[in-house]
Protein backbone atom coordinates (compact mmCIF):
# COMPACT_ATOMS: atom_id res chain seq x y z
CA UNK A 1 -13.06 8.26 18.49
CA UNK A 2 -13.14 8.73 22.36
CA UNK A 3 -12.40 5.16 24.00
CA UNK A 4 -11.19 5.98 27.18
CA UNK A 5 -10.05 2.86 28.86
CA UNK A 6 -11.19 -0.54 29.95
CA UNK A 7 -11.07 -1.25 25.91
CA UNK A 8 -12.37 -5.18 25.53
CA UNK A 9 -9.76 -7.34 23.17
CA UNK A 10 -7.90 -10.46 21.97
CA UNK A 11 -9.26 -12.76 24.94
CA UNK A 12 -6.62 -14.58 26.72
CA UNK A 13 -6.71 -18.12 25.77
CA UNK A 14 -6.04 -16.95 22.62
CA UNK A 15 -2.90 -18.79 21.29
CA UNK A 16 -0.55 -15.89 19.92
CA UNK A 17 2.86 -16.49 18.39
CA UNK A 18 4.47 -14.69 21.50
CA UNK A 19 3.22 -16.94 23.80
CA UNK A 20 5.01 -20.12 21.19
CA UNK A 21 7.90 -18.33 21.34
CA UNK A 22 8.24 -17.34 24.89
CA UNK A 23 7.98 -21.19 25.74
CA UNK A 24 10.69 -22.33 23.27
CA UNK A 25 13.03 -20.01 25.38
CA UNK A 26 12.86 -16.81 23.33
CA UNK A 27 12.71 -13.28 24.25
CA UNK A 28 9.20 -11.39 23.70
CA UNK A 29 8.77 -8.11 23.10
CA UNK A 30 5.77 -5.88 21.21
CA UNK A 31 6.13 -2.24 19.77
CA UNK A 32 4.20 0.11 18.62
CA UNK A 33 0.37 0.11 18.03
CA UNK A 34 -1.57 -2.97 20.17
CA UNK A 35 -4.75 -1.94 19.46
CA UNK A 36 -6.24 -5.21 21.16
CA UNK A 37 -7.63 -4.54 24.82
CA UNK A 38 -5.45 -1.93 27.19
CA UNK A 39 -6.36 -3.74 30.42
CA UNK A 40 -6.37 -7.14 32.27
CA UNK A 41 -5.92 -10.38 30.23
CA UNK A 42 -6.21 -8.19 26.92
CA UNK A 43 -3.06 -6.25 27.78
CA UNK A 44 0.35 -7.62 25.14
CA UNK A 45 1.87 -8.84 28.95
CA UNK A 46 -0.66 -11.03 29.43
CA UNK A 47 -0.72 -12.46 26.18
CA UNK A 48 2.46 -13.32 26.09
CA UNK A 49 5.18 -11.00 25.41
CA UNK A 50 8.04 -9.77 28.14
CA UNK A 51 8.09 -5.94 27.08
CA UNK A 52 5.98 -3.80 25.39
CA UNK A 53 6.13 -0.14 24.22
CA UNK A 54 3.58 2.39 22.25
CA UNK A 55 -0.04 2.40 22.38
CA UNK A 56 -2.58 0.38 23.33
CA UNK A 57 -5.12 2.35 21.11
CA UNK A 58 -4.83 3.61 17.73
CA UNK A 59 -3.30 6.70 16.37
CA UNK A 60 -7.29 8.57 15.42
CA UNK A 61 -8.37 7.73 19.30
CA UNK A 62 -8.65 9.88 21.97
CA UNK A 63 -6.85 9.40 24.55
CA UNK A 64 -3.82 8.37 22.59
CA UNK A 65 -0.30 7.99 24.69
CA UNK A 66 2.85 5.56 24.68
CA UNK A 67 3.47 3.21 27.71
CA UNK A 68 6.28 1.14 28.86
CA UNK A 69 4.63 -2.07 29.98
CA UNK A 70 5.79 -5.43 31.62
CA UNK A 71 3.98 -8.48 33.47
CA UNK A 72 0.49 -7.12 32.87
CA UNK A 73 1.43 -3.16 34.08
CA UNK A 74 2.64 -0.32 32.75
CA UNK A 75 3.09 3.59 32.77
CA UNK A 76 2.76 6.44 30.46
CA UNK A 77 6.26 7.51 29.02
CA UNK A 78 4.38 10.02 26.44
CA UNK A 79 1.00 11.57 27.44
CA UNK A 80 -2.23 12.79 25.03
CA UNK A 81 -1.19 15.88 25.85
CA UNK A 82 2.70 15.15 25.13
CA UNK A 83 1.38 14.71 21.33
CA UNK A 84 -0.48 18.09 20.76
CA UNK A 85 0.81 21.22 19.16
CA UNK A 86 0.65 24.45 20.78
CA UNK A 87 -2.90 24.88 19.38
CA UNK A 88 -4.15 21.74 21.28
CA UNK A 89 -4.33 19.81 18.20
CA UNK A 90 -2.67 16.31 17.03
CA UNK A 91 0.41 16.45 16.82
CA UNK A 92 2.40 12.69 16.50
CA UNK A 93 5.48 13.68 14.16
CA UNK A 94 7.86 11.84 16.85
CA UNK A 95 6.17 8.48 16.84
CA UNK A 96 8.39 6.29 14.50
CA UNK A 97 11.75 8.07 16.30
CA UNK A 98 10.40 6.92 20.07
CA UNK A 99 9.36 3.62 18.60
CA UNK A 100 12.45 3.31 17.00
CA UNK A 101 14.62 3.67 19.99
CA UNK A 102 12.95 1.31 21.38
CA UNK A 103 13.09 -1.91 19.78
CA UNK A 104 16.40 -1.16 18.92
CA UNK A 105 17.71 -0.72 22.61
CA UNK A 106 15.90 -3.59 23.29
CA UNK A 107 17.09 -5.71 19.96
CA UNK A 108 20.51 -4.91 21.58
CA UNK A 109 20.39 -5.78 24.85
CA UNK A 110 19.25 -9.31 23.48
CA UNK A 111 21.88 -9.34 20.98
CA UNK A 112 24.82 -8.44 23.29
CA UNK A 113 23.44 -11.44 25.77
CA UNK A 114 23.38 -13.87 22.48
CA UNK A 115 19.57 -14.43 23.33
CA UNK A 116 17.32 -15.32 20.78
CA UNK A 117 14.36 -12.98 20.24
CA UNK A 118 10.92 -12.58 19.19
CA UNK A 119 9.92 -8.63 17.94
CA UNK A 120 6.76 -7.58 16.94
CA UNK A 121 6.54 -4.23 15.50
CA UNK A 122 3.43 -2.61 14.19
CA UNK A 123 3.65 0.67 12.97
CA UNK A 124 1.32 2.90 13.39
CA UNK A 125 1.72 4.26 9.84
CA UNK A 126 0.20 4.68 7.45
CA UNK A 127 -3.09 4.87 9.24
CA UNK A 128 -4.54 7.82 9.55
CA UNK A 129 -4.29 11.03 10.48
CA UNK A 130 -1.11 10.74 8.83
CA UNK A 131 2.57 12.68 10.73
CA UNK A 132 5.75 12.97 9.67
CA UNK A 133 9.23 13.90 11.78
CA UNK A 134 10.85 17.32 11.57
CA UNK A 135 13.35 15.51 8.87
CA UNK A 136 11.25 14.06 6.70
CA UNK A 137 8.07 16.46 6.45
CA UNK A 138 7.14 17.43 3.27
CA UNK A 139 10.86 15.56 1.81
CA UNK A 140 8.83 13.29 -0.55
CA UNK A 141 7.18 15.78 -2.67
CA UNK A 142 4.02 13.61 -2.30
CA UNK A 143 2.49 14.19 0.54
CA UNK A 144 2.69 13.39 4.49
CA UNK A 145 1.65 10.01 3.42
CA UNK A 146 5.03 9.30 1.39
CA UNK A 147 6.62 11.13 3.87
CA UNK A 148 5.50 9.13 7.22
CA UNK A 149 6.51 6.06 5.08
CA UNK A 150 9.52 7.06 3.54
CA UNK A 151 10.30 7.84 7.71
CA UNK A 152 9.31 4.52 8.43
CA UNK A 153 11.42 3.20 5.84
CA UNK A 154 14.61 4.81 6.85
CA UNK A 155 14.35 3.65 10.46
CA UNK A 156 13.87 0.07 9.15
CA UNK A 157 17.21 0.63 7.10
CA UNK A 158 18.94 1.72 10.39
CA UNK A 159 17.75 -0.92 12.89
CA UNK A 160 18.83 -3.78 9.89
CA UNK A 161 22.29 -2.09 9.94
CA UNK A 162 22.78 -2.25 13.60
CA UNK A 163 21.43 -5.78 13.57
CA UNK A 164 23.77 -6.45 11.25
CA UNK A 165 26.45 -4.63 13.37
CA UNK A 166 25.70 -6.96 16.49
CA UNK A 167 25.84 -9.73 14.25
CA UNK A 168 22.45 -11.27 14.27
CA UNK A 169 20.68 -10.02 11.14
CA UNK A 170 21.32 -13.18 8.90
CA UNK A 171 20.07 -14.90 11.96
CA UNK A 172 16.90 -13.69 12.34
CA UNK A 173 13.70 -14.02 10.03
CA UNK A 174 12.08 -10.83 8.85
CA UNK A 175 8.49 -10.81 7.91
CA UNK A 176 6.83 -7.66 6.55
CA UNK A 177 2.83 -7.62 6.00
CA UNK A 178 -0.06 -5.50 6.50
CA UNK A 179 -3.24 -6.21 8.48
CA UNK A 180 -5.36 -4.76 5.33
CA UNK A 181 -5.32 -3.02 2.29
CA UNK A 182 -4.94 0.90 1.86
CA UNK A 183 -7.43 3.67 2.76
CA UNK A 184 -7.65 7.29 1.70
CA UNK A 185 -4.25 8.42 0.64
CA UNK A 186 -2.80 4.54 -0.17
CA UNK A 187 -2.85 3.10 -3.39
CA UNK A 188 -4.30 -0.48 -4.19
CA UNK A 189 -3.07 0.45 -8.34
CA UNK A 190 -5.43 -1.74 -10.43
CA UNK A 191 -6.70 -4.01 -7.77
CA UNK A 192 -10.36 -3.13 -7.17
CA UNK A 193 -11.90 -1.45 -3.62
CA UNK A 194 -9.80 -0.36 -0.46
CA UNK A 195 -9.85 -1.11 3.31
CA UNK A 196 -13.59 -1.75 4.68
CA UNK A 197 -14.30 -3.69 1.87
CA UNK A 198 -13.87 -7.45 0.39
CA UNK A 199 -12.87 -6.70 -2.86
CA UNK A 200 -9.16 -7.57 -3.75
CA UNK A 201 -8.04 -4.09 -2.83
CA UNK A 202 -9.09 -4.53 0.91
CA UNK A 203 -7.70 -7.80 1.17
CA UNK A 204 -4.57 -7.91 -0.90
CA UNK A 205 -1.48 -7.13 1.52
CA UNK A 206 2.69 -6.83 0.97
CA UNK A 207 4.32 -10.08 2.51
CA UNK A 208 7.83 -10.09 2.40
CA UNK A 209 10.06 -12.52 4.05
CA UNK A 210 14.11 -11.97 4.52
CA UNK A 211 16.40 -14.62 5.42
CA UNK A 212 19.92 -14.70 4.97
CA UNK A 213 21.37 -17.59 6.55
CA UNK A 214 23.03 -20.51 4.94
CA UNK A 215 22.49 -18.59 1.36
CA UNK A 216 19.25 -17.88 1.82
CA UNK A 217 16.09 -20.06 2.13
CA UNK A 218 13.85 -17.98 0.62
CA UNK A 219 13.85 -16.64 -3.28
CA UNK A 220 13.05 -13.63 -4.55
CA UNK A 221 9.82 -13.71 -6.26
């Protein structure tokens, strides 16, 4: 899909949870895929987070690049062309390791301050076309699906651990969901249809929440 830029969005007096946070005194910040306007009042700085970083397109869109952005502007830290192989074609196998470092440079600068913080991160996986890092291709013995989210996975393990390190994991809520259910490669198991469509298996999602603090709130189950 070519959608060059000047991509229409999430208008901006929308409401969004960074904006609710940002006014109670927290720390904003968005990573990953936007995927909700890449200019003006649709851009992640204008809708109410401090710091972004990834894309403000999806992962099957041409042109498809990685920006650092703050207060409405930003550059390109990883070009289309940055994310080919030497054949000119797709190549995104460093994705979760850039967004990685990241939110967890940024998850520490917070933490080291002792200021409270709001992240956001959307993954880009497992939506398709589907890439994997050097480490982790082909590791699963199920695919490049398994393998991109076994990847993501791991990196998710690390940045708890250094949370945990700076002292603020049992601090700080984690929420895990998806926006839809599986296409393609993804499995709904006995739930009927996919993404696209309204049965169960297009609208059933994971939602996990983690909270530590004072024994936990929170039961599993």
């Amino acid at each position: 899909i070519e959608m060059g830029n000047n991509c229409d969005g999430m208008l901006g007096d929308e409401v969004t949870l960074a904006e609710v946070f940002k006014a109670a005194g927290y720390n904003t910040g968005a990573f990953g895929k936007w995927h909700l306007g890449d200019y003006g009042e649709y851009l992640p700085t204008n809708q109410g987070f401090d710091y972004f970083y990834g894309s403000h397109h999806v992962n099957d869109m041409n042109p498809f690049y990685h920006v650092s952005e703050e207060n409405g502007e930003y550059e390109i830290v990883h070009g289309n062309d940055e994310m080919r192989d030497e054949k000119g074609k797709k190549d995104q196998k460093m994705l979760t390791e850039w967004i990685h470092g990241e939110i967890t440079d940024w998850i520490t600068e917070k933490a080291e301050k002792d200021e409270p913080f709001f992240a956001y991160y959307a993954s880009p996986w497992p939506h398709g076309p589907v890439y994997a890092g050097d480490d982790f291709d082909g590791t699963s013995g199920m695919g490049t699906y398994v393998d991109c989210v076994t990847e993501f996975d791991h990196y998710l393990g690390i940045l708890f651990a250094k949370m945990e390190e700076l002292g603020v994991l049992d601090d700080t809520i984690i929420v895990f969901t998806s926006d839809n259910g599986p296409a393609l490669e993804g499995s709904t198991a006995d739930l009927r249809g996919a993404k696209y469509l309204p049965y169960e298996g297009g609208q059933k999602v994971p939602f996990m929440i983690r909270w530590d603090k004072n024994g936990g709130l929170f039961k599993a189950g």
